[in-house]
C-alpha atoms as a PDB file:
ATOM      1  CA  UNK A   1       5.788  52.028 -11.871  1.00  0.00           C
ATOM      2  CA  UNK A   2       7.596  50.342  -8.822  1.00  0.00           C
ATOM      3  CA  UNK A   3       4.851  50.881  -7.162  1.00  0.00           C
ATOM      4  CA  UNK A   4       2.308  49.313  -8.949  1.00  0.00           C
ATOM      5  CA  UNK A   5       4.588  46.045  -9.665  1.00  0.00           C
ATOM      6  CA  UNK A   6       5.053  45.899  -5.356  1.00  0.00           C
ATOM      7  CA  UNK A   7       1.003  46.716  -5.219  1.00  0.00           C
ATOM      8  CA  UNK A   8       0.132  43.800  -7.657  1.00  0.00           C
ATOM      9  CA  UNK A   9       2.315  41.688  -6.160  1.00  0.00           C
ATOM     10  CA  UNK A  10       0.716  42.299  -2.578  1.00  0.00           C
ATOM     11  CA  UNK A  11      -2.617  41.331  -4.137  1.00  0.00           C
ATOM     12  CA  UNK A  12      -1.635  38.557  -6.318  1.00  0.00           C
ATOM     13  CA  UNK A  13       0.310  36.993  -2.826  1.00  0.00           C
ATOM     14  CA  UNK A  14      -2.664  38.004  -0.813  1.00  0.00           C
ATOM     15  CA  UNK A  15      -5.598  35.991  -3.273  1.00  0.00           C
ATOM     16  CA  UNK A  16      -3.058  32.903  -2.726  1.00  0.00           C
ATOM     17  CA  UNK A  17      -2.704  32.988   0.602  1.00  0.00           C
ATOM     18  CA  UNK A  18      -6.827  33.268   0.787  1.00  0.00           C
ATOM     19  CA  UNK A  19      -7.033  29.931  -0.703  1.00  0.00           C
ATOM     20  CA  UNK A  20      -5.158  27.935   1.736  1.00  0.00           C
ATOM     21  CA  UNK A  21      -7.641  25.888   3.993  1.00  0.00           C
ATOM     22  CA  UNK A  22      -5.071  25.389   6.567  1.00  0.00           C
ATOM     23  CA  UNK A  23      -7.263  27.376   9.010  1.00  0.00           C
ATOM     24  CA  UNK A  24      -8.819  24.869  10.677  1.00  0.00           C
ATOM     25  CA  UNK A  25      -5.445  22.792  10.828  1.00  0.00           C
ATOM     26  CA  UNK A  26      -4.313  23.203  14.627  1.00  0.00           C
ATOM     27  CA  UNK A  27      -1.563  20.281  15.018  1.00  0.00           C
ATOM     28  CA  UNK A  28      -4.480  18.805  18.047  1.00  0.00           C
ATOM     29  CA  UNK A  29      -7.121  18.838  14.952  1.00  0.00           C
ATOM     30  CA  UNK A  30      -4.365  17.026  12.483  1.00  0.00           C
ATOM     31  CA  UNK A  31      -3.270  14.347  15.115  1.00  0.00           C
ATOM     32  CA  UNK A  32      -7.068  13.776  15.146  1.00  0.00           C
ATOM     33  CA  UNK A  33      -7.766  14.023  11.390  1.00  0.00           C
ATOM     34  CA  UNK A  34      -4.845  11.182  10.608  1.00  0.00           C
ATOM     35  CA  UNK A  35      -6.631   8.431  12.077  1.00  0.00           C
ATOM     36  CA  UNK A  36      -9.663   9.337  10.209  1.00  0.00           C
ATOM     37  CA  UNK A  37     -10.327   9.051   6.321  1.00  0.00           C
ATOM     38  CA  UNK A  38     -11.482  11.587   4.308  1.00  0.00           C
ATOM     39  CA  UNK A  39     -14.767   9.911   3.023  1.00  0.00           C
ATOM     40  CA  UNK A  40     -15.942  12.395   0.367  1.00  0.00           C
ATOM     41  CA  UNK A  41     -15.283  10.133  -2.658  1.00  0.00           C
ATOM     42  CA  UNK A  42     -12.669  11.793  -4.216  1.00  0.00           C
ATOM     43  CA  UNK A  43      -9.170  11.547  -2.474  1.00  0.00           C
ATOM     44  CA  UNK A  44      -8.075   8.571  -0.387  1.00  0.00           C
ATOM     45  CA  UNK A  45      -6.811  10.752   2.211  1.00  0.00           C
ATOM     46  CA  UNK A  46      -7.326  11.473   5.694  1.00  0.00           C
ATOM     47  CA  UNK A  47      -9.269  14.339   7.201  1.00  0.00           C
ATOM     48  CA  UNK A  48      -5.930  15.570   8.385  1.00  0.00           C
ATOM     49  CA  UNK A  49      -4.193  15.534   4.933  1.00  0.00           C
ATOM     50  CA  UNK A  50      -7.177  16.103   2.531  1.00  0.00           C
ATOM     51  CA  UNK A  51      -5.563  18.984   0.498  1.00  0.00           C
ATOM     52  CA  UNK A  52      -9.114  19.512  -1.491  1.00  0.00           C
ATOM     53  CA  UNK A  53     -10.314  23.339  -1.086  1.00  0.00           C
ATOM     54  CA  UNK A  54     -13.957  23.182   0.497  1.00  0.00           C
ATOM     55  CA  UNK A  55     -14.044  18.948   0.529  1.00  0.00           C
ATOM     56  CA  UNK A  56     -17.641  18.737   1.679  1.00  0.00           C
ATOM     57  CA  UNK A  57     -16.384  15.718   4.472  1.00  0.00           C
ATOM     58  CA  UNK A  58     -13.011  16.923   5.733  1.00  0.00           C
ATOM     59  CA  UNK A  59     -14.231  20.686   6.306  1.00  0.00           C
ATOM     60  CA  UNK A  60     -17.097  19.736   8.177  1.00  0.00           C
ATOM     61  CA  UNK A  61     -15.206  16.924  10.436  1.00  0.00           C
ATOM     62  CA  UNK A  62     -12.248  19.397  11.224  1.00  0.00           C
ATOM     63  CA  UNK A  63     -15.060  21.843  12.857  1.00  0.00           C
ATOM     64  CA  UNK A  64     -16.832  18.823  14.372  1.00  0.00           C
ATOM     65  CA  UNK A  65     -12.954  18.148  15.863  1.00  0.00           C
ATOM     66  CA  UNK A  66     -12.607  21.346  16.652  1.00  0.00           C
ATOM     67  CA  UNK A  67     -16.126  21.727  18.631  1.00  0.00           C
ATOM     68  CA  UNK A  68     -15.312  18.191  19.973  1.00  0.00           C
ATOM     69  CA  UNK A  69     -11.785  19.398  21.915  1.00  0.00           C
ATOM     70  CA  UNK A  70     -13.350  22.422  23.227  1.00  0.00           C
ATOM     71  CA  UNK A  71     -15.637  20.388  25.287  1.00  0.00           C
ATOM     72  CA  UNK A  72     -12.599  18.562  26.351  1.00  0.00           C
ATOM     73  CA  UNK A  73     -13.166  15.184  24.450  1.00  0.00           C
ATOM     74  CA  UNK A  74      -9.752  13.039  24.281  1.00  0.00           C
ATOM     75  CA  UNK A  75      -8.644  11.850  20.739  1.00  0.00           C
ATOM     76  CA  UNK A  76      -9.927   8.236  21.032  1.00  0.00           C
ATOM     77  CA  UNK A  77     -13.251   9.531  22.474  1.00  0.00           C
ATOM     78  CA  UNK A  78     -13.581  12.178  19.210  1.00  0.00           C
ATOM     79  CA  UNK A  79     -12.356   8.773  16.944  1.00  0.00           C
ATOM     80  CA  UNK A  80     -14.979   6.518  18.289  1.00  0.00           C
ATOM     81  CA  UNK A  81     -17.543   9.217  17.730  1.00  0.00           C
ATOM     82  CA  UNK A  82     -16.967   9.423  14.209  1.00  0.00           C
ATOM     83  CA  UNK A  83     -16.663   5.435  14.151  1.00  0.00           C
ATOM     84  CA  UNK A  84     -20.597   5.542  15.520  1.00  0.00           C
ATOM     85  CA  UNK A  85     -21.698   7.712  12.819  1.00  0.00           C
ATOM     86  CA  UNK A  86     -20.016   6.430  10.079  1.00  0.00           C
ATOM     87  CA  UNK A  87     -18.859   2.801  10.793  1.00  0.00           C
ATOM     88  CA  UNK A  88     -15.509   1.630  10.331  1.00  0.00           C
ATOM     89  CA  UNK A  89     -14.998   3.082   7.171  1.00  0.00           C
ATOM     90  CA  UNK A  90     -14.259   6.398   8.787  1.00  0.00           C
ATOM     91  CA  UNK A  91     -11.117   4.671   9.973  1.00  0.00           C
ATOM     92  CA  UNK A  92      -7.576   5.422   8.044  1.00  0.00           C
ATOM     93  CA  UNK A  93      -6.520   1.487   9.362  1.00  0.00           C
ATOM     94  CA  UNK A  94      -8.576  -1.159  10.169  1.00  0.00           C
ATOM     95  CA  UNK A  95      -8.888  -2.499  13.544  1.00  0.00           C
ATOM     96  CA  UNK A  96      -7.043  -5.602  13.986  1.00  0.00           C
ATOM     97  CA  UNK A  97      -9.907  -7.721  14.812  1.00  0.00           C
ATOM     98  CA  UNK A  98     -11.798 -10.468  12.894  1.00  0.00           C
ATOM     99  CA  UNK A  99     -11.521 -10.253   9.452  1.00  0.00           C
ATOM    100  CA  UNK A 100      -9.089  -7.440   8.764  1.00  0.00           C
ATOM    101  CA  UNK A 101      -6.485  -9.681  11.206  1.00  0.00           C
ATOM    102  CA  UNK A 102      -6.815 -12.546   8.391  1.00  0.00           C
ATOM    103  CA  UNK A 103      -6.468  -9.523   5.852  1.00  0.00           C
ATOM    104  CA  UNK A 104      -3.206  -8.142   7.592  1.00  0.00           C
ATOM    105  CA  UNK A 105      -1.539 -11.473   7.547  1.00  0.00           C
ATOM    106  CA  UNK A 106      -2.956 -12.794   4.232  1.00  0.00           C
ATOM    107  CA  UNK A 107       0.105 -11.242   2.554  1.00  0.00           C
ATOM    108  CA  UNK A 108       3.322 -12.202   4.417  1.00  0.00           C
ATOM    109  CA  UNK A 109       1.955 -15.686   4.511  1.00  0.00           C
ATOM    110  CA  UNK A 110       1.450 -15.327   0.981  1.00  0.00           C
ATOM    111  CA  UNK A 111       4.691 -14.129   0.253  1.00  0.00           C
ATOM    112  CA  UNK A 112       6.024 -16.810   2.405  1.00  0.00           C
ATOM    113  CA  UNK A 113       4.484 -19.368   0.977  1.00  0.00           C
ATOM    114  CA  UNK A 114       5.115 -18.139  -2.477  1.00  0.00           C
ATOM    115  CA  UNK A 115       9.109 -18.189  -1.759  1.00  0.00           C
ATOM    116  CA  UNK A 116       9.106 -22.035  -0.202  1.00  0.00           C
ATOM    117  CA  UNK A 117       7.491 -22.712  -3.355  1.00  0.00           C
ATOM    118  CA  UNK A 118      10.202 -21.151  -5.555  1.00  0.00           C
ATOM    119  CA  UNK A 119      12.911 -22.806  -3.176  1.00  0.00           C
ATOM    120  CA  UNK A 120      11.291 -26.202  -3.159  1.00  0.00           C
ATOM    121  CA  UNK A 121      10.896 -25.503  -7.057  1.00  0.00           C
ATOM    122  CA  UNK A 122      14.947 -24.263  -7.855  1.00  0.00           C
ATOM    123  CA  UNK A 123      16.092 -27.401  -5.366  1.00  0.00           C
ATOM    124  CA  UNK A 124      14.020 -29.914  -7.136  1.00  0.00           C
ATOM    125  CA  UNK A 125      16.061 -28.527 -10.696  1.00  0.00           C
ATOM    126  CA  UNK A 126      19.138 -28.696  -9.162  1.00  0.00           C
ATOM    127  CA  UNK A 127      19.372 -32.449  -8.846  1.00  0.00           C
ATOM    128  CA  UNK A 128      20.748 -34.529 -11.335  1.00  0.00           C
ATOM    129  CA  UNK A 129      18.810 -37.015 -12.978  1.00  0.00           C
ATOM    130  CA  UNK A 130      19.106 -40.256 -11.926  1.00  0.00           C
ATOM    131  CA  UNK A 131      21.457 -42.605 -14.288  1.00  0.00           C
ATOM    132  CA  UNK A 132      19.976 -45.893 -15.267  1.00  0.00           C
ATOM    133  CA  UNK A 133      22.377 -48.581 -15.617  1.00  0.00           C
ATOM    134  CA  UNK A 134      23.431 -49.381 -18.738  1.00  0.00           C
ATOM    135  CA  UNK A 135      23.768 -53.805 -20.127  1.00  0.00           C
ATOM    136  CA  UNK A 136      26.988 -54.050 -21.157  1.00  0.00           C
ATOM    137  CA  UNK A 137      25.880 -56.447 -23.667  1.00  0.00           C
ATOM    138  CA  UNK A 138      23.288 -53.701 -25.183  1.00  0.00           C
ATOM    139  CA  UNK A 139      26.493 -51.351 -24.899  1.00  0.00           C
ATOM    140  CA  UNK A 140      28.822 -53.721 -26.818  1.00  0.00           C
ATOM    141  CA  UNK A 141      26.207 -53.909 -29.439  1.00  0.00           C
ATOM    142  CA  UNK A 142      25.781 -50.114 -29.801  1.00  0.00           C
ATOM    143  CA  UNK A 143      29.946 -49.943 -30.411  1.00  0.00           C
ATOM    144  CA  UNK A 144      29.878 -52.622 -32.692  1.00  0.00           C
ATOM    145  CA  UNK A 145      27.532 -50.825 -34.658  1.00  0.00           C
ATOM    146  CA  UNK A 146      29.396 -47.648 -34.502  1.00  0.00           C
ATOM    147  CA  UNK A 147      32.266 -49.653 -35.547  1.00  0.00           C
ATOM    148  CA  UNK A 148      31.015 -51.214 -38.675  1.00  0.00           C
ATOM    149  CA  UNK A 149      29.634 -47.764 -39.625  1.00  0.00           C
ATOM    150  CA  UNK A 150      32.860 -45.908 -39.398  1.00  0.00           C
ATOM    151  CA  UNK A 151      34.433 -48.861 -41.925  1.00  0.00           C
ATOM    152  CA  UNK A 152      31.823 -47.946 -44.133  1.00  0.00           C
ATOM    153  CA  UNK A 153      33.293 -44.244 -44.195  1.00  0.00           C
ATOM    154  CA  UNK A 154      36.728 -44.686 -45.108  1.00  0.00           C
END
């Protein structure tokens, strides 16, 4: 009975460890696969993250790594390769160049801007509104009436 429970154990441990796709995940082929995205559609990963069992993009590029540092490429050379084939869109981050430099500081200057406004907007409530000044003869007038209106009460 022990015996059985320690075989089916071995097999159920041995199926799970079949499904891991880590084979192909040297640490050279991961420091690659970071600064490349996983283009198959489905994940917004990068080839060297994509946890997806048989992805039909990250598989593929970790072998073309692979093949790529046995012939003794260098990391940006194996980066720019992919870059050729499939554009800039193979890239995890932009380049900082043209466009995507106006992209990457759209938002602080944004938020920047947004919290001047919300200064300039919580100073401008904070001053007291200015105080005409008030005829004493329109003001006499007013407390005469007041006056005459409290007689009436009592």
């Amino acid at each position: 009975m022990r015996s059985r429970s320690l075989l089916l154990l071995f097999l159920v441990t041995t199926f799970c460890v079949a499904q891991v796709s880590s084979a192909l995940l040297t640490p050279d082929i991961r420091r690659v696969g970071f600064r490349l995205a996983c283009l198959c559609g489905s994940c917004k990963n990068s080839v060297g993250d994509c946890a997806m069992l048989e992805c039909h993009y990250s598989k593929p590029a970790r072998e073309s790594i692979r093949d790529m540092q046995a012939r003794g490429m260098s990391d940006d050379d194996i980066v720019a390769d992919f870059v050729k084939r499939e554009g800039k869109r193979a890239l995890v981050v932009p380049p900082s160049e043209g466009f995507n430099r106006l992209a990457w500081w759209m938002t602080p200057l944004m938020a920047g801007f947004g919290l001047a406004l919300i200064y300039w907007y919580i100073q401008r409530q904070r001053k007291p509104a200015p105080v005409e000044e008030v005829d004493s003869k329109v003001l006499e007038q007013y407390k005469d009436s007041i006056e005459k209106d409290l007689a009436k009460l009592d």
